[in-house]
C-alpha atoms as a PDB file:
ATOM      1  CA  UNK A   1      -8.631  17.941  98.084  1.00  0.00           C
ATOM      2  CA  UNK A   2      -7.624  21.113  95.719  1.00  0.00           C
ATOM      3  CA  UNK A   3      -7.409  23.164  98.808  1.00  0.00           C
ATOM      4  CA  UNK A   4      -5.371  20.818 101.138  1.00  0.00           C
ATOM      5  CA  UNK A   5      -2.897  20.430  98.441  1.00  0.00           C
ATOM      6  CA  UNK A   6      -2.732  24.444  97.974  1.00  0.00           C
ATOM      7  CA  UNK A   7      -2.244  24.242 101.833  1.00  0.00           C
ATOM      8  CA  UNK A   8       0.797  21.294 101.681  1.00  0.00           C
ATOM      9  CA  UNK A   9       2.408  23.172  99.016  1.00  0.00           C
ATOM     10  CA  UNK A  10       2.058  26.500 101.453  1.00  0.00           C
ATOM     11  CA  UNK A  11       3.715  24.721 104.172  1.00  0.00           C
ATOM     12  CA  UNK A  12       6.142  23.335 101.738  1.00  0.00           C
ATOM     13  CA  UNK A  13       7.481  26.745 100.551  1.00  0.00           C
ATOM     14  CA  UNK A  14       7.806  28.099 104.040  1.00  0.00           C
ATOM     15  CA  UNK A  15       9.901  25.289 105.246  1.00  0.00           C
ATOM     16  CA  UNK A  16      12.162  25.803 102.397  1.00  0.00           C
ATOM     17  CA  UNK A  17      12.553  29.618 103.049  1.00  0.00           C
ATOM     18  CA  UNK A  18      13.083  28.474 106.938  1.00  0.00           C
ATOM     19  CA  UNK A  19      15.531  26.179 105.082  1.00  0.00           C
ATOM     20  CA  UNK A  20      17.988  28.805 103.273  1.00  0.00           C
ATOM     21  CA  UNK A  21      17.180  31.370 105.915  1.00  0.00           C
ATOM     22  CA  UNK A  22      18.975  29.240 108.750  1.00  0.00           C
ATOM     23  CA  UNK A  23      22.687  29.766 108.178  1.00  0.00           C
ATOM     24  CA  UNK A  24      24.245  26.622 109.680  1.00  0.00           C
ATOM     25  CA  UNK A  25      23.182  23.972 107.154  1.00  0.00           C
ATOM     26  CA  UNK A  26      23.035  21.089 110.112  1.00  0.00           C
ATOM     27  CA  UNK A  27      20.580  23.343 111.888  1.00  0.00           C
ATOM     28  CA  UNK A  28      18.538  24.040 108.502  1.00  0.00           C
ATOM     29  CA  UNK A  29      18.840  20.069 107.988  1.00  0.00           C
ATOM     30  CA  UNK A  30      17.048  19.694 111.434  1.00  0.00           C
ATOM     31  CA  UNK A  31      14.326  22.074 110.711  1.00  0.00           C
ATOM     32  CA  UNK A  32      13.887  20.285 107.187  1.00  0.00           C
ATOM     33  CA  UNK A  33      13.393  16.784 109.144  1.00  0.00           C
ATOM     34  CA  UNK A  34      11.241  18.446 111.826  1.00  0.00           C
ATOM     35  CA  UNK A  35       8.816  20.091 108.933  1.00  0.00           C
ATOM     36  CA  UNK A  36       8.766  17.484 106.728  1.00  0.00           C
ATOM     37  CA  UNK A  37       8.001  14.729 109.864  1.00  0.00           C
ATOM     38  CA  UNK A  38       5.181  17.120 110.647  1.00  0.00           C
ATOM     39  CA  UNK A  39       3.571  17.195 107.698  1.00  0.00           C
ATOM     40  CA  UNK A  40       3.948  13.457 106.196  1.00  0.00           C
ATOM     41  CA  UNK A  41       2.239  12.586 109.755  1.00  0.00           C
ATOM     42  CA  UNK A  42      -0.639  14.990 110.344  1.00  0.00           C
ATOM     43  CA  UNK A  43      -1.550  16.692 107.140  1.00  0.00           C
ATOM     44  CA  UNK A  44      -4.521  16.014 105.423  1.00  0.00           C
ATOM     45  CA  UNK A  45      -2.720  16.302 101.451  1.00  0.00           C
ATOM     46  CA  UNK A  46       0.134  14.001 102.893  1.00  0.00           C
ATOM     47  CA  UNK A  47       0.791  10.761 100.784  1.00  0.00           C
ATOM     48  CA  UNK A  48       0.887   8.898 103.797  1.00  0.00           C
ATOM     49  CA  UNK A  49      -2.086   6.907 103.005  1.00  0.00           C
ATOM     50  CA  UNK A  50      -2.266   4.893 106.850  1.00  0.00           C
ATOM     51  CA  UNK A  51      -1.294   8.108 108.633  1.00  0.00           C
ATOM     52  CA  UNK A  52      -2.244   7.194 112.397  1.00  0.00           C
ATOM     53  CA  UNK A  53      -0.001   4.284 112.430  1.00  0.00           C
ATOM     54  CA  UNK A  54       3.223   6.103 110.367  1.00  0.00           C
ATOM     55  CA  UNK A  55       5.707   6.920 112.309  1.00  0.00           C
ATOM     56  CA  UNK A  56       7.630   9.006 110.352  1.00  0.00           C
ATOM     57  CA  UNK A  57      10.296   8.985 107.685  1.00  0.00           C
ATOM     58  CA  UNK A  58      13.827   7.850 108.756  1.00  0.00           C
ATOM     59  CA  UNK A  59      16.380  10.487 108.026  1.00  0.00           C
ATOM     60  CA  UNK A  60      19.948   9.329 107.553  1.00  0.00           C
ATOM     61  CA  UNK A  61      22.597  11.787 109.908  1.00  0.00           C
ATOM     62  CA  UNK A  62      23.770  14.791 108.484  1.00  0.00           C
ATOM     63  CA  UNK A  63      27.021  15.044 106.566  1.00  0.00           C
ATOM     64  CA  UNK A  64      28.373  18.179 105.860  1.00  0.00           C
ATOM     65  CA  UNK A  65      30.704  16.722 103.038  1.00  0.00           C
ATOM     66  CA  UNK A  66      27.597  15.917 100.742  1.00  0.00           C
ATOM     67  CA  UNK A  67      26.345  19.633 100.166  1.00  0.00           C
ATOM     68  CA  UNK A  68      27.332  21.570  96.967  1.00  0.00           C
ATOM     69  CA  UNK A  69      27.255  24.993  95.935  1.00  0.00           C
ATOM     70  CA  UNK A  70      28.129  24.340  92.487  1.00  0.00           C
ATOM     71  CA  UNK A  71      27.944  26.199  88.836  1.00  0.00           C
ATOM     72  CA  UNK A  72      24.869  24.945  86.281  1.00  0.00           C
ATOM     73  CA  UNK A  73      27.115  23.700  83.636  1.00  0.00           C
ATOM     74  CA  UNK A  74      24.824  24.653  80.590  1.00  0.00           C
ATOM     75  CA  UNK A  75      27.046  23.526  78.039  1.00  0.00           C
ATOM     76  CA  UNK A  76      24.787  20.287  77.005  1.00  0.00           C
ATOM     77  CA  UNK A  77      22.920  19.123  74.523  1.00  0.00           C
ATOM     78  CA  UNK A  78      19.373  19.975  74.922  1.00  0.00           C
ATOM     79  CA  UNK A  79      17.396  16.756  76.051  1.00  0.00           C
ATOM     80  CA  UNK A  80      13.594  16.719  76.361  1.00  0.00           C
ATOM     81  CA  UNK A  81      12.201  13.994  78.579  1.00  0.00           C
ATOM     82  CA  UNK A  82       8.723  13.390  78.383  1.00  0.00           C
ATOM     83  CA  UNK A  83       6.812  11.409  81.377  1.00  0.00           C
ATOM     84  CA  UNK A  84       3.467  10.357  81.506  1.00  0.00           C
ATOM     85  CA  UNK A  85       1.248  10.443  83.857  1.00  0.00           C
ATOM     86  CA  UNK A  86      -1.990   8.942  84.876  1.00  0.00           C
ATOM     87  CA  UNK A  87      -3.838  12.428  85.848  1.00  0.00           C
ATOM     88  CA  UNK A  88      -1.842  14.936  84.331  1.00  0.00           C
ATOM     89  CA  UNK A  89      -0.933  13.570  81.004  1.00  0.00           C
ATOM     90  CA  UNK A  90       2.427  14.453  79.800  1.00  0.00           C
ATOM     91  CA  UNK A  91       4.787  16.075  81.758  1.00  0.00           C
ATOM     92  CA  UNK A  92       7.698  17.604  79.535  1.00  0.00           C
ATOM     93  CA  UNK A  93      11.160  18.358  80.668  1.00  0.00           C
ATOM     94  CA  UNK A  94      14.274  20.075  79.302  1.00  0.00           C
ATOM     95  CA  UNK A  95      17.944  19.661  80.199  1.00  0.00           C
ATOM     96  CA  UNK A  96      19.019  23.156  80.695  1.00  0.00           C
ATOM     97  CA  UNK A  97      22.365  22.027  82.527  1.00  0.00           C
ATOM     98  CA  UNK A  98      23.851  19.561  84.904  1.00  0.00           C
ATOM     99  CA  UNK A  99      26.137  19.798  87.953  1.00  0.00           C
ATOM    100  CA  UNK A 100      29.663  17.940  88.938  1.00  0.00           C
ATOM    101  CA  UNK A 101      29.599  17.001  92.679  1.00  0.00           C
ATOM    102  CA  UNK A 102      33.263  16.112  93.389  1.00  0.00           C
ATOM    103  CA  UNK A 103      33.405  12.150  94.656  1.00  0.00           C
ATOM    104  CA  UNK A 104      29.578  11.383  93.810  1.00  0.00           C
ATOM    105  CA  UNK A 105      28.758  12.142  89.584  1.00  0.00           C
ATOM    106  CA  UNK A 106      26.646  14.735  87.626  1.00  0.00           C
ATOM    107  CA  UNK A 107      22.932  15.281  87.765  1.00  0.00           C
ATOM    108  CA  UNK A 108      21.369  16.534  85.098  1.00  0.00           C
ATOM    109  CA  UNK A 109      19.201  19.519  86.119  1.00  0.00           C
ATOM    110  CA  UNK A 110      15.719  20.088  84.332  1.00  0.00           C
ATOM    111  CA  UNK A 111      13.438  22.707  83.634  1.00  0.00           C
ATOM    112  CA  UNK A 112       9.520  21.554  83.920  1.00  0.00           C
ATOM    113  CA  UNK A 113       8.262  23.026  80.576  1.00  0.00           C
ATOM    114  CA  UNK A 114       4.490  22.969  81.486  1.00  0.00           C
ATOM    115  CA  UNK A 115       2.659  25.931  83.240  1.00  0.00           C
ATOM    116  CA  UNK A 116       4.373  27.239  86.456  1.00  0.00           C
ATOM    117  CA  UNK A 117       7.550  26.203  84.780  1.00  0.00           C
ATOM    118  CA  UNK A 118      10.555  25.012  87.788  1.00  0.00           C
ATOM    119  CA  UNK A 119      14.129  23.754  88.464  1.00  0.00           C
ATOM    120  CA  UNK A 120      13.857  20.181  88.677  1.00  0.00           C
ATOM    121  CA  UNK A 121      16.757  17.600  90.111  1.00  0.00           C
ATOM    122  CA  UNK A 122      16.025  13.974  91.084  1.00  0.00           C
ATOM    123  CA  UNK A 123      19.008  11.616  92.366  1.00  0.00           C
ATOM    124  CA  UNK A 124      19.343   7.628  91.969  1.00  0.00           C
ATOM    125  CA  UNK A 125      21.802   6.476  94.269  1.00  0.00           C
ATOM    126  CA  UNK A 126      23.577   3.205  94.662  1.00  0.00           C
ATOM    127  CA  UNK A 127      21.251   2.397  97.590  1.00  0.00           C
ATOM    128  CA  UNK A 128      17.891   2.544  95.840  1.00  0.00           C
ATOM    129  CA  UNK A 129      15.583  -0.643  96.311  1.00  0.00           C
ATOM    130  CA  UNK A 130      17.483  -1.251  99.193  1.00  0.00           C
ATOM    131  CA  UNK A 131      17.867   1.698 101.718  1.00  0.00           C
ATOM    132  CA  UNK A 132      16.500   4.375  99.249  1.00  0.00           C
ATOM    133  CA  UNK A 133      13.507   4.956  96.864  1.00  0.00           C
ATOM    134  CA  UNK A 134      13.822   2.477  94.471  1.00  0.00           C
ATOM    135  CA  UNK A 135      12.578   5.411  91.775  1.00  0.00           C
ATOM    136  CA  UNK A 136      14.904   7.682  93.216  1.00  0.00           C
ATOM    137  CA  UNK A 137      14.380  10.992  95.245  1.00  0.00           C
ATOM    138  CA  UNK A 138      14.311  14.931  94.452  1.00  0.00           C
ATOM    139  CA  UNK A 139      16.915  17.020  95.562  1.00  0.00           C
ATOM    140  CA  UNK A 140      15.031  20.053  93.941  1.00  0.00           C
ATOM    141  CA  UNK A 141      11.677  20.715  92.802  1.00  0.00           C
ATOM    142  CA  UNK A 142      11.097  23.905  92.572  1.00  0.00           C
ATOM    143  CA  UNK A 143       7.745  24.516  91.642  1.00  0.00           C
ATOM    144  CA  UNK A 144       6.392  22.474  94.344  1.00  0.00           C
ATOM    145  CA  UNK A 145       8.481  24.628  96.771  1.00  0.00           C
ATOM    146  CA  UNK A 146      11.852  22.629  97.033  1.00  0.00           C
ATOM    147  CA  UNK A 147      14.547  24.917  96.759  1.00  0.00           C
ATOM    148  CA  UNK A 148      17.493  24.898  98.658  1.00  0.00           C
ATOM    149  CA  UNK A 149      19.133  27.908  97.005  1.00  0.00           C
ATOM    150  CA  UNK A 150      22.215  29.170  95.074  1.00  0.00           C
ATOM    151  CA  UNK A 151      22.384  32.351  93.170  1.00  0.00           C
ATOM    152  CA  UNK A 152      20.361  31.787  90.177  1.00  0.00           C
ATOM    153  CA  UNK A 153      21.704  34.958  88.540  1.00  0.00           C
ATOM    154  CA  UNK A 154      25.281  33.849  88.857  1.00  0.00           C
ATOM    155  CA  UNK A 155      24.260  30.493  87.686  1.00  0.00           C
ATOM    156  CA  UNK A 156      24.582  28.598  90.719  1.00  0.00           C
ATOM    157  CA  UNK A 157      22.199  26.119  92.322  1.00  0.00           C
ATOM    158  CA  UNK A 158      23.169  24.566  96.246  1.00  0.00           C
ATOM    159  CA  UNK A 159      22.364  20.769  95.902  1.00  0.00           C
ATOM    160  CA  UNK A 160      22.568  19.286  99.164  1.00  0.00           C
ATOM    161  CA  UNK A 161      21.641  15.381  99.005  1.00  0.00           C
ATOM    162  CA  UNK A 162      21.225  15.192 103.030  1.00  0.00           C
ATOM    163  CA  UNK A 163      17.794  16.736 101.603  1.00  0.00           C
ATOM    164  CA  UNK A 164      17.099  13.949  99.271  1.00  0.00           C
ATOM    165  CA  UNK A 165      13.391  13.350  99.817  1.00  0.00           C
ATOM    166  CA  UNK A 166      10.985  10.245  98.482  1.00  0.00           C
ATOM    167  CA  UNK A 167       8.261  11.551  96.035  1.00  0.00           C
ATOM    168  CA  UNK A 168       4.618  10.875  96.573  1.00  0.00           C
ATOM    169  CA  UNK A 169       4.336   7.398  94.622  1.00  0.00           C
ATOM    170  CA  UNK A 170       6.727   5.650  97.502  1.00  0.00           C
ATOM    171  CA  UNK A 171       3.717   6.668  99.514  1.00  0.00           C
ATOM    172  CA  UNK A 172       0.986   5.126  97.334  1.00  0.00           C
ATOM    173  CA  UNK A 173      -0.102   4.179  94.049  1.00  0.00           C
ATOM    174  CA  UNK A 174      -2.101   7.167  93.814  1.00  0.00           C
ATOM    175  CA  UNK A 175       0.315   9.312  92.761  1.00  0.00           C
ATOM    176  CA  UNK A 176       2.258   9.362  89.176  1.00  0.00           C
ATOM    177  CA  UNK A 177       6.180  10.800  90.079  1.00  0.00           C
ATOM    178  CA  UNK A 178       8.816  11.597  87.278  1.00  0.00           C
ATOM    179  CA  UNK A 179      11.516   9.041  88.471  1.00  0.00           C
ATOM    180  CA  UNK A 180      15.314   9.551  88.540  1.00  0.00           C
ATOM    181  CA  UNK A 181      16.789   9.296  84.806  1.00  0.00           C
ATOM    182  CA  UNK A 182      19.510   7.375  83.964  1.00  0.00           C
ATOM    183  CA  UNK A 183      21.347  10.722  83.672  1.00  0.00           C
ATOM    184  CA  UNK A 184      20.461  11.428  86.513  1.00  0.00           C
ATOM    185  CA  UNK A 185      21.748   8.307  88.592  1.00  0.00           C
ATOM    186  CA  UNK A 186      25.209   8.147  90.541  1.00  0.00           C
ATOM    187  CA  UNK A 187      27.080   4.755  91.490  1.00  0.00           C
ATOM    188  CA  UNK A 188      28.132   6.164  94.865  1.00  0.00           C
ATOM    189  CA  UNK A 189      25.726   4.914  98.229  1.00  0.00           C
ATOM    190  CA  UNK A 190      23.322   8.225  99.851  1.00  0.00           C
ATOM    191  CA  UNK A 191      22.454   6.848 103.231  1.00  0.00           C
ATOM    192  CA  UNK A 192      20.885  10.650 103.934  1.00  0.00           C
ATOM    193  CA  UNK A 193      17.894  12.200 103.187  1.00  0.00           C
ATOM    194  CA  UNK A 194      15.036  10.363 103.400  1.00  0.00           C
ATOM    195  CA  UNK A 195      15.547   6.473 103.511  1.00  0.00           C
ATOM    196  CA  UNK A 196      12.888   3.404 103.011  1.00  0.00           C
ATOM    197  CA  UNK A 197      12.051   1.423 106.321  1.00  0.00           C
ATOM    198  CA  UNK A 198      14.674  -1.515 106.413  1.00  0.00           C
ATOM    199  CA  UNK A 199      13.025  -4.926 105.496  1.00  0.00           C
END
């Protein structure tokens, strides 16, 4: 199992850098589905538990009017969130800064403390428990190989929610996921990304 994960996460980081490689952002959004259908299907580390009767996620159409190239606003109060876990203990977080989208609300962006260290941005939309995650979905997780960009040195991070993806535990129980915090939660509907089957 060690090495299939090694092997998702490998796949994982060369989507992404197919991702911010492709220039037009609808194209890169295609790729991203394409990838990300491929592997929640066929690979052996996928949290798909029944995997020869999935048929793939739904991905909401691309809007160009929810991606962001936006400034980390690190003028906060440092936060730590702590989340436990069922194999990994505790997983601790700190608020290094948030972001402003314009029409949707600010997400708080973390910084995974323990070893490997990465950007970390989940989203809660209006929509969850009923077309999204009910937990929420990451926008960026950067030690897992999410990244969708920005100039770092400049202080800038691209948040694109047509990229909003459902973490492992809306797969199965196996899995322990930090979920969306209530900073991290916008009133606004996100019928992109990755969406939950329609009952």
């Amino acid at each position: 199992m060690s090495l299939e994960t090694a092997d998702w996460r490998r796949h994982v980081f060369a989507l992404y850098e197919a991702v911010r490689s492709t220039a037009d952002p609808a194209q890169a959004h295609k790729l991203w589905q394409t990838g990300r259908d491929e592997l929640l299907k066929t690979h052996p580390a996928s949290p798909v538990e029944e995997r020869s009767s999935y048929k793939g996620p739904e991905i909401g159409a691309y809007r160009p009017d929810l991606r962001f190239d936006v400034a980390i606003d690190n003028d906060v109060e440092p936060v730590r969130w702590e989340v436990p876990s069922a194999t990994d203990g505790v997983i601790p977080f700190s608020r290094v800064g948030v972001v402003h989208l314009p029409d949707i609300g600010d997400l708080d962006v973390w910084w995974l403390e323990s070893y490997g260290g990465g950007l970390f941005v989940p989203v809660k939309d209006a929509l969850a428990g009923k077309r999204t995650y009910g937990g929420g979905r990451y926008l960026i997780d950067t030690v897992k190989g999410a990244d969708l960009g920005g100039d770092y040195r400049d202080g800038r991070l691209v948040i694109d929610l047509n990229f909003a993806y459902n973490p492992s535990c809306a797969y199965s129980p196996r899995w322990t996921c930090p979920l969306a915090p209530k900073t991290n939660t916008v009133i606004v509907p996100l019928p992109v990304g990755e969406l939950t089957p329609r009952l």
